[in-house]
Protein backbone atom coordinates (compact mmCIF):
# COMPACT_ATOMS: atom_id res chain seq x y z
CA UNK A 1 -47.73 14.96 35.52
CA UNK A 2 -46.18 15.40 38.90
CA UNK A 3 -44.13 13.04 38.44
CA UNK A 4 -42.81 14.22 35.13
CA UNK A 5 -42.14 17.82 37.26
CA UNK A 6 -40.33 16.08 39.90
CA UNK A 7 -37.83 14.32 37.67
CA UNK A 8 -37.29 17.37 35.56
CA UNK A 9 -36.82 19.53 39.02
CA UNK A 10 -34.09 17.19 40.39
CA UNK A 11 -32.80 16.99 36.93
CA UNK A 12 -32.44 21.00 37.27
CA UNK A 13 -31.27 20.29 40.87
CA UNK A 14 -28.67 17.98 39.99
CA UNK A 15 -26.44 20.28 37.90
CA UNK A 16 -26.23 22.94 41.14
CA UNK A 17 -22.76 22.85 41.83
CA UNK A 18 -22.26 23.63 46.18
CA UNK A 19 -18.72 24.24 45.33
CA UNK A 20 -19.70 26.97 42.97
CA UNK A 21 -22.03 28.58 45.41
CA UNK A 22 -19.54 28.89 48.09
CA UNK A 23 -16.97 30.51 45.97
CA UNK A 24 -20.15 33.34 44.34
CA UNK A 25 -20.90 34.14 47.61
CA UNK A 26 -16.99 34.08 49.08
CA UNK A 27 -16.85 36.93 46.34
CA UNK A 28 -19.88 38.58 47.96
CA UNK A 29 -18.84 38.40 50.94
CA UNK A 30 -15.62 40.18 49.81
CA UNK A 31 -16.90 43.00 48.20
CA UNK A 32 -19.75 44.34 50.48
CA UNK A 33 -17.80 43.39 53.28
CA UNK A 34 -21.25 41.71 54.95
CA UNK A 35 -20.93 39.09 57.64
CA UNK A 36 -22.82 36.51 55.72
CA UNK A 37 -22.75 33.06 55.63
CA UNK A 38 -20.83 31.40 52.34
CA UNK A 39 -22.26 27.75 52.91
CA UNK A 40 -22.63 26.52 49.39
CA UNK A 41 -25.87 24.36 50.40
CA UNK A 42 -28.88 25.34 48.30
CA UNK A 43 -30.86 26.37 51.49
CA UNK A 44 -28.34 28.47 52.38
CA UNK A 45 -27.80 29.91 49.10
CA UNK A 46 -31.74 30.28 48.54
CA UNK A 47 -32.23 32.63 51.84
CA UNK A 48 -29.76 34.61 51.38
CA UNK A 49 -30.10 35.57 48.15
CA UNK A 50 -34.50 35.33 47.71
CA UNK A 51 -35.34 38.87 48.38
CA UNK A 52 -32.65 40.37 45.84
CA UNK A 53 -31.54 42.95 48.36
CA UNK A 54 -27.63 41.31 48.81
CA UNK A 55 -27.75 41.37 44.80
CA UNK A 56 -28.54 44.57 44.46
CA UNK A 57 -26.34 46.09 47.29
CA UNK A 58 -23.41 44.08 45.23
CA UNK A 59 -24.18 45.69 41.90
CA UNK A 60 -24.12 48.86 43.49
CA UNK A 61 -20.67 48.71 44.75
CA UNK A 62 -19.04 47.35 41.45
CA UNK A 63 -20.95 50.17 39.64
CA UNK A 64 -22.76 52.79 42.01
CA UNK A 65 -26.13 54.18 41.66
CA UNK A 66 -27.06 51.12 39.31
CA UNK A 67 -29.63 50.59 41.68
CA UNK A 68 -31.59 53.67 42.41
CA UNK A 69 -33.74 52.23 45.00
CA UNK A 70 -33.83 48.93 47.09
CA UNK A 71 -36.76 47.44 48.27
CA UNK A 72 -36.37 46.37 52.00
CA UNK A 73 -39.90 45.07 51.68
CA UNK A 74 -40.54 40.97 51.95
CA UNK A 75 -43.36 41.42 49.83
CA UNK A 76 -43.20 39.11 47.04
CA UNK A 77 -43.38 41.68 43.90
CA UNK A 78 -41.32 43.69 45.49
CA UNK A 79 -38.74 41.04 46.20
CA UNK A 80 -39.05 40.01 42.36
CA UNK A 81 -38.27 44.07 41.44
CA UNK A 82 -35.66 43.85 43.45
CA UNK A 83 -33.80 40.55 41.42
CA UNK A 84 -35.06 42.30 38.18
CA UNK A 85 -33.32 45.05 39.04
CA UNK A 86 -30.14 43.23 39.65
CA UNK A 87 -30.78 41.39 36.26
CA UNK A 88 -30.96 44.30 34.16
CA UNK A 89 -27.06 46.01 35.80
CA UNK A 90 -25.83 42.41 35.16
CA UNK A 91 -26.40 42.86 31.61
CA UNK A 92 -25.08 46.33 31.33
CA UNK A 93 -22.17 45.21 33.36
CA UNK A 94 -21.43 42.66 30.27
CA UNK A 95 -23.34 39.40 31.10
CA UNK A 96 -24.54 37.78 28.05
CA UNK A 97 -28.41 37.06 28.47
CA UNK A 98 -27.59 33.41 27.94
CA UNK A 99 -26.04 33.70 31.58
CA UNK A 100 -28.86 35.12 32.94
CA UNK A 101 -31.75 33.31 34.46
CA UNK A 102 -35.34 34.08 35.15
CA UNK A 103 -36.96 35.96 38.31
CA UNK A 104 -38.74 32.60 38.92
CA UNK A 105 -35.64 30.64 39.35
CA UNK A 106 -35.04 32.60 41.99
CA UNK A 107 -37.29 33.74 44.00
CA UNK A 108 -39.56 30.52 43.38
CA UNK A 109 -36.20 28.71 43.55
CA UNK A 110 -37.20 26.95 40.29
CA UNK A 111 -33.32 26.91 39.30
CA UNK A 112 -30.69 27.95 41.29
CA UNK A 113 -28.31 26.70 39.44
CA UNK A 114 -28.68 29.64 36.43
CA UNK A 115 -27.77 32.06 39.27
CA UNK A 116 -25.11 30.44 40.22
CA UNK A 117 -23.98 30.73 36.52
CA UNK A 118 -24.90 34.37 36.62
CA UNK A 119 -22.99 35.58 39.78
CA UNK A 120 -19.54 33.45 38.34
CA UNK A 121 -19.78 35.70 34.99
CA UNK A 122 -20.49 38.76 36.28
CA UNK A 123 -17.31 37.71 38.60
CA UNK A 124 -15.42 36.97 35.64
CA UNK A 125 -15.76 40.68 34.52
CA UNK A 126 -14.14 42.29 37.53
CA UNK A 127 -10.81 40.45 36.50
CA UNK A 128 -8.27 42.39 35.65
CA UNK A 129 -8.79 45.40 38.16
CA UNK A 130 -5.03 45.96 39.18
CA UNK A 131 -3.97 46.47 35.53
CA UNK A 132 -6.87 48.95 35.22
CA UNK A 133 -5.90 50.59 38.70
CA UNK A 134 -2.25 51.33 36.69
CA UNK A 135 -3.40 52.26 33.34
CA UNK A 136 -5.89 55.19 35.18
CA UNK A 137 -3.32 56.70 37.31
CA UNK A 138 -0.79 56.81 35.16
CA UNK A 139 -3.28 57.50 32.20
CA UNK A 140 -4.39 60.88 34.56
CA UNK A 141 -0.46 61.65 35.48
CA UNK A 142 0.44 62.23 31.82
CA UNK A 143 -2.79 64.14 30.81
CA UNK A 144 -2.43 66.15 33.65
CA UNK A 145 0.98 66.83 33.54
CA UNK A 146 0.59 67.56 29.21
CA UNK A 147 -2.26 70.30 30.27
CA UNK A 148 0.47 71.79 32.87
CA UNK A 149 3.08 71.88 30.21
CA UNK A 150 1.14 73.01 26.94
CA UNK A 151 0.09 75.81 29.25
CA UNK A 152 3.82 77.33 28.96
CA UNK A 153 3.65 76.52 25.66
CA UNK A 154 6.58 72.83 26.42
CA UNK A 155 6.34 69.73 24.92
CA UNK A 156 7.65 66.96 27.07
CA UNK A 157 5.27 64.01 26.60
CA UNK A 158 4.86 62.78 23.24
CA UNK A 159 1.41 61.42 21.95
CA UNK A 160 3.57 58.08 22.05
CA UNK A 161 4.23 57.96 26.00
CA UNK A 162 0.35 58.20 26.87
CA UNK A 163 -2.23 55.84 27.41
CA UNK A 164 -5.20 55.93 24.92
CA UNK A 165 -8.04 57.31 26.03
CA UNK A 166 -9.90 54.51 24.13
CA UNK A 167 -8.06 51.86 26.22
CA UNK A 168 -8.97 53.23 29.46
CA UNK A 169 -12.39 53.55 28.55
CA UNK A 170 -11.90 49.98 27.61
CA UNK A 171 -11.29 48.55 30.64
CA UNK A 172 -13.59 50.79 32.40
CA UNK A 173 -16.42 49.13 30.33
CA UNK A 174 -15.10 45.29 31.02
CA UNK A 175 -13.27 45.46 34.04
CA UNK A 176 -14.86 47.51 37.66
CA UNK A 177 -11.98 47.49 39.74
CA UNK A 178 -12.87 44.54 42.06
CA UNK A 179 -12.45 41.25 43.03
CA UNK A 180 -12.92 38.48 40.12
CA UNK A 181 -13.94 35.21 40.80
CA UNK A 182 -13.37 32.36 37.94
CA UNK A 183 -10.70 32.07 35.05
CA UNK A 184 -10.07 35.29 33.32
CA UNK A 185 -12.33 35.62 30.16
CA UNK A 186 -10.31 34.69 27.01
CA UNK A 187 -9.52 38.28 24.63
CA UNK A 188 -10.58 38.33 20.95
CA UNK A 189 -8.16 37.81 19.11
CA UNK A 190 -8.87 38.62 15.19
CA UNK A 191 -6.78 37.96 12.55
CA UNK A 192 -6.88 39.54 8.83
CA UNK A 193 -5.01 37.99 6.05
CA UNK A 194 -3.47 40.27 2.86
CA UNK A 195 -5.12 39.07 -0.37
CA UNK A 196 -1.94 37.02 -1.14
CA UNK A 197 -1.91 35.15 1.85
CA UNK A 198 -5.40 33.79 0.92
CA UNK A 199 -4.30 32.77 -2.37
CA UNK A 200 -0.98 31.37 -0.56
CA UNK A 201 -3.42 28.96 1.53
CA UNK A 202 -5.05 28.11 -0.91
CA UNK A 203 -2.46 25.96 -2.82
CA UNK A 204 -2.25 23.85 0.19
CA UNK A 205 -3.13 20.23 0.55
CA UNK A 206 -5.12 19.05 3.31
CA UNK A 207 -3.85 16.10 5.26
CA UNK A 208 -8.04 14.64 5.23
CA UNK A 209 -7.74 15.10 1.30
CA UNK A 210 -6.05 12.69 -1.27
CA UNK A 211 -3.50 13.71 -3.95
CA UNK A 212 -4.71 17.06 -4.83
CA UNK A 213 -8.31 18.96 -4.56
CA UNK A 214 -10.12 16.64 -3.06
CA UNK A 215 -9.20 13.19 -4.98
CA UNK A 216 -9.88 9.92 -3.56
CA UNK A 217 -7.28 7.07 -3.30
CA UNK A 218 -8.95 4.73 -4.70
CA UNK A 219 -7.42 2.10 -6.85
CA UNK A 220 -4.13 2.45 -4.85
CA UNK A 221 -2.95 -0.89 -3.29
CA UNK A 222 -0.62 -1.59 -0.68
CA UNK A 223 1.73 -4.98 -1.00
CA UNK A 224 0.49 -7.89 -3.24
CA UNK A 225 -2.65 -8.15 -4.59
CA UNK A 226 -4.83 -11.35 -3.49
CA UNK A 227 -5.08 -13.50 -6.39
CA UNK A 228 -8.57 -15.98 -6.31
């Protein structure tokens, strides 16, 4: 049995990426500003991070107040409150639970490889942050300056000329206005086809079918035949 936990542990152990860690806790470094030490060596990486104190200081400075209270305590439940905490704003902040990990593979450092996963995602959704920087000042300059002018009873920005309210509040929700770490997440992009264009597709012949609707080529020789 112990042997069966070792091999699955260094199994576990063997997808950590150092690399990785460097560059989650280069970002970390970068947004609190904290003199800390960005060696991507799982020891490293495993001390700094254990008591869930540096996570929860970082949540609070892409999104403030996320964490109410942090427990300076090295007491072991409160260390684990302290990385739940952090768990539960990485979700709200748009990490999919699949990203996640588990209290244990942290603070029992059972798998320190899901964090690394976690802390590159939640990176991924601070990209974007100069585009939202733009889109709320000038969003504010036009609603500001409408206000001033409907107040004399003058039109001079259209409806056209401002910036949705529904967009901004868009990238509020995605993007926090900080450093981003990893490729930019890839934007849905849906597409609805008209009734006839459906119809249109379906008259189509697909290169893996035969003649038409599915028929086989069978029976269809190429050159001479062999004759026995």
């Amino acid at each position: 049995m112990f042997t069966t936990l070792a091999l699955s542990m260094f199994q576990i152990n063997s997808k950590y990426s150092e690399e990785l860690a460097q560059e989650s806790l280069e970002w970390i470094k970068e947004i609190t500003g904290e003199d800390i030490n960005v060696d991507g060596s799982m020891d490293n990486f495993y001390e700094l991070l254990k008591d869930g104190t540096l996570l929860c200081r970082l949540v609070n400075l892409i999104q403030p107040n996320s964490v109410k209270k942090i427990n300076e305590s090295k007491m072991a439940f409160k260390c684990m409150e302290n990385i739940n905490q952090f768990l539960e704003v990485a979700k709200n902040l748009g990490v999919p639970p699949q990203e996640t990990f588990q209290t244990v593979d942290l603070w029992e450092r059972q798998n320190l490889n899901s964090v690394v996963i976690c802390l590159q995602s939640l990176g991924r959704k601070n990209a974007g942050n100069h585009l939202q920087t733009i889109i709320l000042i000038v969003s504010c300059v036009n609603m500001f300056l409408v206000y001033v002018l409907q107040a004399v009873r003058i039109v001079f920005c259209r409806p056209p000329l401002l910036i949705s309210p529904c967009l901004v509040r868009t990238f509020q929700a995605h993007n926090y206005g900080k450093p981003s770490i990893g490729p930019k997440e890839a934007e849905k992009n849906v597409r609805n086809f008209s009734e006839e264009q459906m119809r249109a597709g379906q008259g189509v012949i697909s290169l893996q079918y035969g003649s038409n609707k599915g028929a086989t080529q069978s029976g269809i020789n190429f050159g001479n035949t062999r004759h026995m």
